[in-house]
C-alpha atoms as a PDB file:
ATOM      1  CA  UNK A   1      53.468 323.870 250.116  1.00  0.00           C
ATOM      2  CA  UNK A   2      55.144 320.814 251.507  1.00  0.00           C
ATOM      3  CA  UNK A   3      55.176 318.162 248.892  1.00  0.00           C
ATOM      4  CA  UNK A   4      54.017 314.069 249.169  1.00  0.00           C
ATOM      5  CA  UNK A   5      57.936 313.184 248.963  1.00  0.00           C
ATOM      6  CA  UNK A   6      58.875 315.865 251.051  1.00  0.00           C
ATOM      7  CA  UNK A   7      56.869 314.564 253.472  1.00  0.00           C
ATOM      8  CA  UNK A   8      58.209 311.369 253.193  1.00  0.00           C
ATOM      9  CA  UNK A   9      61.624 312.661 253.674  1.00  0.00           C
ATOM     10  CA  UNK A  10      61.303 314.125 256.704  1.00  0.00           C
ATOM     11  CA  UNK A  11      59.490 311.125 258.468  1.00  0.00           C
ATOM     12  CA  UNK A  12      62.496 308.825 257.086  1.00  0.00           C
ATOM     13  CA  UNK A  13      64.893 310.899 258.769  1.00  0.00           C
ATOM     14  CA  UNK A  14      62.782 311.280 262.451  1.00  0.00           C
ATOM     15  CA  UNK A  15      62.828 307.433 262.067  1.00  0.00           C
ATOM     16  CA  UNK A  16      66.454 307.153 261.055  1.00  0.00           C
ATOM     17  CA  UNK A  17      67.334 309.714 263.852  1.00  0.00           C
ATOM     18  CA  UNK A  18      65.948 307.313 266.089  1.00  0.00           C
ATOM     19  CA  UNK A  19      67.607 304.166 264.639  1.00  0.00           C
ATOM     20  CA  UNK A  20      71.080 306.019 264.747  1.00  0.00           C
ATOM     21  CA  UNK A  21      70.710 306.659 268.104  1.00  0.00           C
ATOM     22  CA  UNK A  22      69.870 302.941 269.261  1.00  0.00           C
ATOM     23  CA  UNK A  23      73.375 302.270 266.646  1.00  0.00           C
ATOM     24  CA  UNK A  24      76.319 302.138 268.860  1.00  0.00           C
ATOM     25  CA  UNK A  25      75.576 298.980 270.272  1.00  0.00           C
ATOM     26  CA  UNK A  26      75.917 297.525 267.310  1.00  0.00           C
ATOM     27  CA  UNK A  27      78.693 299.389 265.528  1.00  0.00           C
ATOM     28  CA  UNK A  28      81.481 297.219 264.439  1.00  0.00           C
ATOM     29  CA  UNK A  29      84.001 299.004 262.292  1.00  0.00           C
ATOM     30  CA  UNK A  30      84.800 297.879 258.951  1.00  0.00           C
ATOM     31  CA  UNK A  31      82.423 294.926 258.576  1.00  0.00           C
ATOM     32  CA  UNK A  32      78.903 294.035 258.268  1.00  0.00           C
ATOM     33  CA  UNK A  33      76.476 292.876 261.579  1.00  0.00           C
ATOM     34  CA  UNK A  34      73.176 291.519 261.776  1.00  0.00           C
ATOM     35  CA  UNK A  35      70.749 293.887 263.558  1.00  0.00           C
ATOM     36  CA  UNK A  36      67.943 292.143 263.718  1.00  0.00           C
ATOM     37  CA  UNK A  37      66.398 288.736 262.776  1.00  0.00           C
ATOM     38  CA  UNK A  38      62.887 287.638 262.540  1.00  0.00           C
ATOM     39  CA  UNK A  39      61.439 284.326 261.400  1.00  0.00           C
ATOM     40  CA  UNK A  40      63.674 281.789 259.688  1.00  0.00           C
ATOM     41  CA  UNK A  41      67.222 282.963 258.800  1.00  0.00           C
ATOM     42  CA  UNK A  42      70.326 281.273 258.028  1.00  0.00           C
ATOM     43  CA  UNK A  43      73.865 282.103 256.911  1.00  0.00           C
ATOM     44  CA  UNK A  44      76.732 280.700 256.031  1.00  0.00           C
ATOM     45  CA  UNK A  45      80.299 281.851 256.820  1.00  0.00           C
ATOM     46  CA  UNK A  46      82.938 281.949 254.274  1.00  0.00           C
ATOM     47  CA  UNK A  47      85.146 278.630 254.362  1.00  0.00           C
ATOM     48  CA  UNK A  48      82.596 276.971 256.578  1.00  0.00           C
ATOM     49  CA  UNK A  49      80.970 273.800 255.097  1.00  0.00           C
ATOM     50  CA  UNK A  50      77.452 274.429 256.889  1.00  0.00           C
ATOM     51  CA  UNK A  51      74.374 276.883 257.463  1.00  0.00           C
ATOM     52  CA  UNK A  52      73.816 278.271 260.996  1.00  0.00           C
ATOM     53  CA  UNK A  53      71.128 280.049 262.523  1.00  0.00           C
ATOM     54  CA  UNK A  54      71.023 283.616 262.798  1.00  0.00           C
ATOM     55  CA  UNK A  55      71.216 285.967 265.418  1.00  0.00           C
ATOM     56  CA  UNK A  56      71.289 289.711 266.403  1.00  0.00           C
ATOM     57  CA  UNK A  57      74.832 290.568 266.753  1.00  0.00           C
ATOM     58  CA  UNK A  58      76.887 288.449 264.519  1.00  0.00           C
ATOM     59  CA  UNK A  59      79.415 289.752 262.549  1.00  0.00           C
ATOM     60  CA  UNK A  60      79.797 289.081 258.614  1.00  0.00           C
ATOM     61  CA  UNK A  61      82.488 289.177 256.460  1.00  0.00           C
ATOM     62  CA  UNK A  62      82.210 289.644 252.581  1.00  0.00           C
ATOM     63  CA  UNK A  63      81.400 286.271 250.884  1.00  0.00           C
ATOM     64  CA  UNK A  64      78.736 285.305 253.280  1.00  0.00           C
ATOM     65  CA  UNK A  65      75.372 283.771 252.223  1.00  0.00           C
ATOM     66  CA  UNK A  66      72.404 284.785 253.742  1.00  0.00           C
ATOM     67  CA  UNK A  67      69.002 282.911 253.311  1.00  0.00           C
ATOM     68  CA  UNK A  68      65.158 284.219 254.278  1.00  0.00           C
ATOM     69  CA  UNK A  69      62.381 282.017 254.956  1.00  0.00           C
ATOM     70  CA  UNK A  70      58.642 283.035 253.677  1.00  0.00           C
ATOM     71  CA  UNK A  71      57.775 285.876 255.669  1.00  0.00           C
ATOM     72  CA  UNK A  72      61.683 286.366 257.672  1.00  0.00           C
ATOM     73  CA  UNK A  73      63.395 289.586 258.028  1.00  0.00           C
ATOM     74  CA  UNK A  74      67.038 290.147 258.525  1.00  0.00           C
ATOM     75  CA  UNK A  75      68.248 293.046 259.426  1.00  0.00           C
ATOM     76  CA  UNK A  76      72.198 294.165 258.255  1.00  0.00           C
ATOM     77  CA  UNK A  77      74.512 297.040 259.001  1.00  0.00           C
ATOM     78  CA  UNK A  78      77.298 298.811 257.389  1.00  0.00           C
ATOM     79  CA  UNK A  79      80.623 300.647 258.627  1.00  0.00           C
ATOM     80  CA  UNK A  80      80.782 302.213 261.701  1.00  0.00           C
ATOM     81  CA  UNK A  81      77.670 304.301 262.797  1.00  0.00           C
ATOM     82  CA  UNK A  82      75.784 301.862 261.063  1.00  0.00           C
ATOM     83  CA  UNK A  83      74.730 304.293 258.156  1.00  0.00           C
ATOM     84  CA  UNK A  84      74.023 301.749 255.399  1.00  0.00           C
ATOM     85  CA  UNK A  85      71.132 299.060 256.059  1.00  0.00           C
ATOM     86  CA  UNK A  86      70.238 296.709 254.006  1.00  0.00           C
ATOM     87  CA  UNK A  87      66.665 294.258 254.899  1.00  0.00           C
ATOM     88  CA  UNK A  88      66.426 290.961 253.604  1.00  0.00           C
ATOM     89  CA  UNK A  89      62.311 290.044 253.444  1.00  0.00           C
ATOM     90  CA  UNK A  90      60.970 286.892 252.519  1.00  0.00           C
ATOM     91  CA  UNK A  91      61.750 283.669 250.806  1.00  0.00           C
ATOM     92  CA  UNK A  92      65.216 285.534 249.962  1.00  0.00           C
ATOM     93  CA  UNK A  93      68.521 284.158 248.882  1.00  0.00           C
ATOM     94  CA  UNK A  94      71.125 286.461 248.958  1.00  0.00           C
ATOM     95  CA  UNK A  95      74.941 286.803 249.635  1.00  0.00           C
ATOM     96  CA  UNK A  96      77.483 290.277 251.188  1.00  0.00           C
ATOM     97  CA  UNK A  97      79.714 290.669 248.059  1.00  0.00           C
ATOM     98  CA  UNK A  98      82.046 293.241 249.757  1.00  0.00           C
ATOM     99  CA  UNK A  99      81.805 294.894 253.363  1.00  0.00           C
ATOM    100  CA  UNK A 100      84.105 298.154 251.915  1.00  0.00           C
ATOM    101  CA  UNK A 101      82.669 298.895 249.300  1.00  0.00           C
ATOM    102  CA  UNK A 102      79.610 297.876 250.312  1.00  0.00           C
ATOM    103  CA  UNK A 103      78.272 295.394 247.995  1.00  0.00           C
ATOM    104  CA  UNK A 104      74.924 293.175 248.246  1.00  0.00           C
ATOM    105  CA  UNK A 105      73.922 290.536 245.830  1.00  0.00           C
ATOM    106  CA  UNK A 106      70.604 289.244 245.170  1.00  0.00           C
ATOM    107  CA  UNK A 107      69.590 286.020 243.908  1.00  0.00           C
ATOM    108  CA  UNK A 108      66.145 286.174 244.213  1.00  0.00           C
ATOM    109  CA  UNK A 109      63.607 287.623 246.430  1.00  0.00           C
ATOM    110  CA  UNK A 110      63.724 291.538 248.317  1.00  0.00           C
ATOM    111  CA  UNK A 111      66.067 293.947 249.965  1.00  0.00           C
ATOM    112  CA  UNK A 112      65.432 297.266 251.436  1.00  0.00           C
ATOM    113  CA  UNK A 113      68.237 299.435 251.176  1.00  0.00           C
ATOM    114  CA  UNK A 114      68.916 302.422 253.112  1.00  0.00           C
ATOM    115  CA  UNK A 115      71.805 304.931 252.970  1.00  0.00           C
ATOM    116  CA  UNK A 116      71.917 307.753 255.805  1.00  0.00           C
ATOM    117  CA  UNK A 117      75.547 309.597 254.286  1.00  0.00           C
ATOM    118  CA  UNK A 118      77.889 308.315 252.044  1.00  0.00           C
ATOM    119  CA  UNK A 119      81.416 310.453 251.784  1.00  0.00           C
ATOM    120  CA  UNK A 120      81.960 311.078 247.408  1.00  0.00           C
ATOM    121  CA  UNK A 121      84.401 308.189 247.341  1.00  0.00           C
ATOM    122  CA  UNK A 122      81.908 305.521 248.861  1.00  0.00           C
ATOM    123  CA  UNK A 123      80.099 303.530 246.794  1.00  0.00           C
ATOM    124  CA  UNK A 124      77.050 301.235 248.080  1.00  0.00           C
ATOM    125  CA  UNK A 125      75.666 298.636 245.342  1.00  0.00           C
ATOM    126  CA  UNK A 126      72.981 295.912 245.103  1.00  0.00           C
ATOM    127  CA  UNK A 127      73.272 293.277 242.251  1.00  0.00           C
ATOM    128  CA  UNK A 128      70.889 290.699 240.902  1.00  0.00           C
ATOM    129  CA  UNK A 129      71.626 288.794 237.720  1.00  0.00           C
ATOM    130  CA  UNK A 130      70.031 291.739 235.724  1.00  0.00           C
ATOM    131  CA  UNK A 131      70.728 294.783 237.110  1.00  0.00           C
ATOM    132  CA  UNK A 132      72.877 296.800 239.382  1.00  0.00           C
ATOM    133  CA  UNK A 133      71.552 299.487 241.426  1.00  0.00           C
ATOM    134  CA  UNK A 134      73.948 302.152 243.310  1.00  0.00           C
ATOM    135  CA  UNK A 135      73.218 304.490 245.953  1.00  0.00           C
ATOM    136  CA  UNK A 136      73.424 308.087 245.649  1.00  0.00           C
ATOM    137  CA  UNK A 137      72.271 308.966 249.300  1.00  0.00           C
ATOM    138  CA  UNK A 138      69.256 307.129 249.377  1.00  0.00           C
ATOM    139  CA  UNK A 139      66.506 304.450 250.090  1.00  0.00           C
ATOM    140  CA  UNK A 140      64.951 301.685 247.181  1.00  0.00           C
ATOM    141  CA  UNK A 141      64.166 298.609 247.026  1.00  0.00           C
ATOM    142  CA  UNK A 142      65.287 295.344 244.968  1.00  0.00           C
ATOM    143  CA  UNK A 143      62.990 292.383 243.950  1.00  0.00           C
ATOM    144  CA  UNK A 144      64.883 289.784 242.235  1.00  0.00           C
ATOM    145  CA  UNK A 145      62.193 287.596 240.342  1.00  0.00           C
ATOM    146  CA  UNK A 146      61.944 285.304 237.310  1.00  0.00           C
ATOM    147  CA  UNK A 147      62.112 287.319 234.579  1.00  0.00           C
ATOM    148  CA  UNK A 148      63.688 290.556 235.789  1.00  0.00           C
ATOM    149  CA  UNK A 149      64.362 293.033 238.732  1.00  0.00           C
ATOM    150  CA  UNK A 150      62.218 295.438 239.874  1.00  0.00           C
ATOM    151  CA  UNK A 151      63.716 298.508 241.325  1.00  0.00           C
ATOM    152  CA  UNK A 152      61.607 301.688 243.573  1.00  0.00           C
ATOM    153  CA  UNK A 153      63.349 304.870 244.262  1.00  0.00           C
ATOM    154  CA  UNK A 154      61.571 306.115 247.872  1.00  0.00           C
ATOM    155  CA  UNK A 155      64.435 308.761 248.496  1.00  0.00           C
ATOM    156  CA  UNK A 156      66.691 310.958 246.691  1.00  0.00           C
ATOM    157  CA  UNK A 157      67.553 308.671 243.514  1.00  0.00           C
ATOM    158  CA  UNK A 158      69.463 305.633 242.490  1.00  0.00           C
ATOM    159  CA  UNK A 159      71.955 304.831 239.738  1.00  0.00           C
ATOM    160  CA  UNK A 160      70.434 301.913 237.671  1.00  0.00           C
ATOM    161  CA  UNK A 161      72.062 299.855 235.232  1.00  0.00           C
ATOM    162  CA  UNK A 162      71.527 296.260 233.007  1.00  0.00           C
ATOM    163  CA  UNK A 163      73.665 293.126 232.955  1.00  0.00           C
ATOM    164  CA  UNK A 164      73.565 290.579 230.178  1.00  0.00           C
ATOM    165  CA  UNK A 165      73.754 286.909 231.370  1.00  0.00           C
ATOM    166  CA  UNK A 166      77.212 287.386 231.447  1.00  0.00           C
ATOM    167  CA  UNK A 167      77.043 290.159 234.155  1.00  0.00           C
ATOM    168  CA  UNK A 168      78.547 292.745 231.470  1.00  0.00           C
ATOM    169  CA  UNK A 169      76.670 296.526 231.664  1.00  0.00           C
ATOM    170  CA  UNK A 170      73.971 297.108 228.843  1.00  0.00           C
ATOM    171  CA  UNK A 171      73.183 300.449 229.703  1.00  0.00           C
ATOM    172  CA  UNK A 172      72.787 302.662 232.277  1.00  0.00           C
ATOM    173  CA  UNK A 173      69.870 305.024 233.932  1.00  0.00           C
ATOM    174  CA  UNK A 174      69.369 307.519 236.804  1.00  0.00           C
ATOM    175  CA  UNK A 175      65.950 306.481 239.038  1.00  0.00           C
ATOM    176  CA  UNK A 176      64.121 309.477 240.565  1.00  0.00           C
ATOM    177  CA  UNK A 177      62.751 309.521 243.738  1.00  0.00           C
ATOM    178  CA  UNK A 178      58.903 308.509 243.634  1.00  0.00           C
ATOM    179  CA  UNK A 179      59.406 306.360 240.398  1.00  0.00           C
ATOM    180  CA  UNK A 180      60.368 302.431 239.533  1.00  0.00           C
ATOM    181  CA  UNK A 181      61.100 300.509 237.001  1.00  0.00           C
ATOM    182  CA  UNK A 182      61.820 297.659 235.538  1.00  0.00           C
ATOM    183  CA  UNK A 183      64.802 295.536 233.845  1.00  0.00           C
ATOM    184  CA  UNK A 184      64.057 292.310 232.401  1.00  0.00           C
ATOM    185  CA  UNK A 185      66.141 289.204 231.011  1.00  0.00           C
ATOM    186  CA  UNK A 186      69.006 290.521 229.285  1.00  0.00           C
ATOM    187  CA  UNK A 187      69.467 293.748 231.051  1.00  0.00           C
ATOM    188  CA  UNK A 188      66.641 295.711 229.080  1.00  0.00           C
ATOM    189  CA  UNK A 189      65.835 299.040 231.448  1.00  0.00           C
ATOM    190  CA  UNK A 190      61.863 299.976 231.315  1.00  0.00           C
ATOM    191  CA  UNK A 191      60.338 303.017 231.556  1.00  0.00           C
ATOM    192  CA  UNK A 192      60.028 304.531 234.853  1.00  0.00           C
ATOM    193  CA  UNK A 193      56.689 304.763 236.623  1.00  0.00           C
ATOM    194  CA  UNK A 194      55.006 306.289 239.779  1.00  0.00           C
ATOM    195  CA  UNK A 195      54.968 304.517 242.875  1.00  0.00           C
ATOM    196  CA  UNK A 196      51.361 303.741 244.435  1.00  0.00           C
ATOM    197  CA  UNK A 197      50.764 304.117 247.735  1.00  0.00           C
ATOM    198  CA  UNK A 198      50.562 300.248 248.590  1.00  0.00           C
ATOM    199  CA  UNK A 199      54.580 300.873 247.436  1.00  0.00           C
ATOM    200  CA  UNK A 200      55.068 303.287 250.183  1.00  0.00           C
ATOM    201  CA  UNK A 201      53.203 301.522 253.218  1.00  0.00           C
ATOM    202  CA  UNK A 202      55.774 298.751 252.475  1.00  0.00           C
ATOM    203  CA  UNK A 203      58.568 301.365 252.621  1.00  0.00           C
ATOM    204  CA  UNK A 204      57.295 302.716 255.705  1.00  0.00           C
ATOM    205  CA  UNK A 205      57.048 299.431 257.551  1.00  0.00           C
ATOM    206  CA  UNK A 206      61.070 298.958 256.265  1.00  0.00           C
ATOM    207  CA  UNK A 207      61.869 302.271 257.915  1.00  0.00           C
ATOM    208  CA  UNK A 208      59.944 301.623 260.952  1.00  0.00           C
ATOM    209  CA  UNK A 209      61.540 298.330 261.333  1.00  0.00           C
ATOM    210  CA  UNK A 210      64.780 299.670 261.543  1.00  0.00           C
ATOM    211  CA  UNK A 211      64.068 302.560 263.908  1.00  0.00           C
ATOM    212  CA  UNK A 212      65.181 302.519 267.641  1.00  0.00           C
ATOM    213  CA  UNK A 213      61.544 301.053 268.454  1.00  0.00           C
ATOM    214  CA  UNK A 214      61.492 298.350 265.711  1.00  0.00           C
ATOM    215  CA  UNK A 215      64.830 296.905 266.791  1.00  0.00           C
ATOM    216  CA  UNK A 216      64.251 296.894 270.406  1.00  0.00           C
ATOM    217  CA  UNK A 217      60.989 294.208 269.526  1.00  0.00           C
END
């Protein structure tokens, strides 16, 4: 019998299928592009003094700063084919660490990450001042709050692990699919728990968002 996650799976993919499709107007190799903006977003360019507005199509190189207004969206792609998005939701401030390897960080505020293929070499990481999360094939989220970072496995699983103020490792932890967790000041790792299904309706609307359909709005 088909299982809750399986389910889940599958629909992730028939969106993603979709989203690859609409990709190759977008693809630029070896760098990151903005897919898709909505509300108030603003970035600024390495070795440029001032913010600009954002806009569908712009390239960005690693170093760049990216900001989200309450209740913005933007949209990024990775590599060629466009098979690692990132969504920045929110009052967000956030910054592209690396293009290759694919590096995110997160000051505070949310990023939807998801990873259609990833060769065994590749490595695809989101950072906040406690925690580092890696991909291993997969979809989560990051919320980068006072007091900690909340992480939520939706697909396959994630490699979790905590920084100390000084951004050194404090341990490590695989995520499961289905589960979250949380680490707090310091770098402590919680215990993992069950996502809800209020966790998955925001997933959903993330995956949606970056199908063929979502984009095209």
């Amino acid at each position: 019998m088909e299982t809750v996650a399986q389910r889940q799976r599958e629909k992730i993919k028939r969106l993603l299928t979709l989203f690859i499709a609409f990709a190759p107007l977008y693809a630029y190799a070896q760098t990151a592009a903005i897919l898709k903006v909505e509300g108030d977003v603003t970035v600024k360019m390495p070795g440029v003094a001032n913010w600009e507005k954002a806009r569908a199509d712009m390239k960005l190189a690693g170093e760049t700063r990216i900001k989200t207004g309450t209740g913005a969206r933007c949209v990024l792609g990775f590599d060629e084919g466009l098979n690692k998005i990132v969504a920045f939701e929110g009052d967000t401030v956030a910054a592209i660490t690396s293009v290759e390897p694919g590096e995110v960080s997160l000051t505070k505020g949310r990023a939807f990450t998801l990873i259609d293929t990833m060769q065994n070499t590749e490595t695809f990481n989101v950072r906040t001042p406690t925690a580092a999360a890696g991909a291993l094939g997969t979809g989560w989220l990051t919320d980068s709050h006072t007091g900690g970072t909340d992480l939520k496995c939706f697909d396959n699983a994630i490699s979790v692990e905590g920084l100390d103020p000084s951004g050194n490792p404090t341990g490590e932890k695989d995520l499961e699919e289905g589960f979250g967790l949380e680490v707090a000041d310091g770098g402590i790792i919680g215990d993992p728990s069950r996502l809800t299904e209020a966790d998955y309706a925001q997933w959903n609307g993330f995956v949606s968002g970056v199908s063929k359909k979502g984009l095209e709005k």
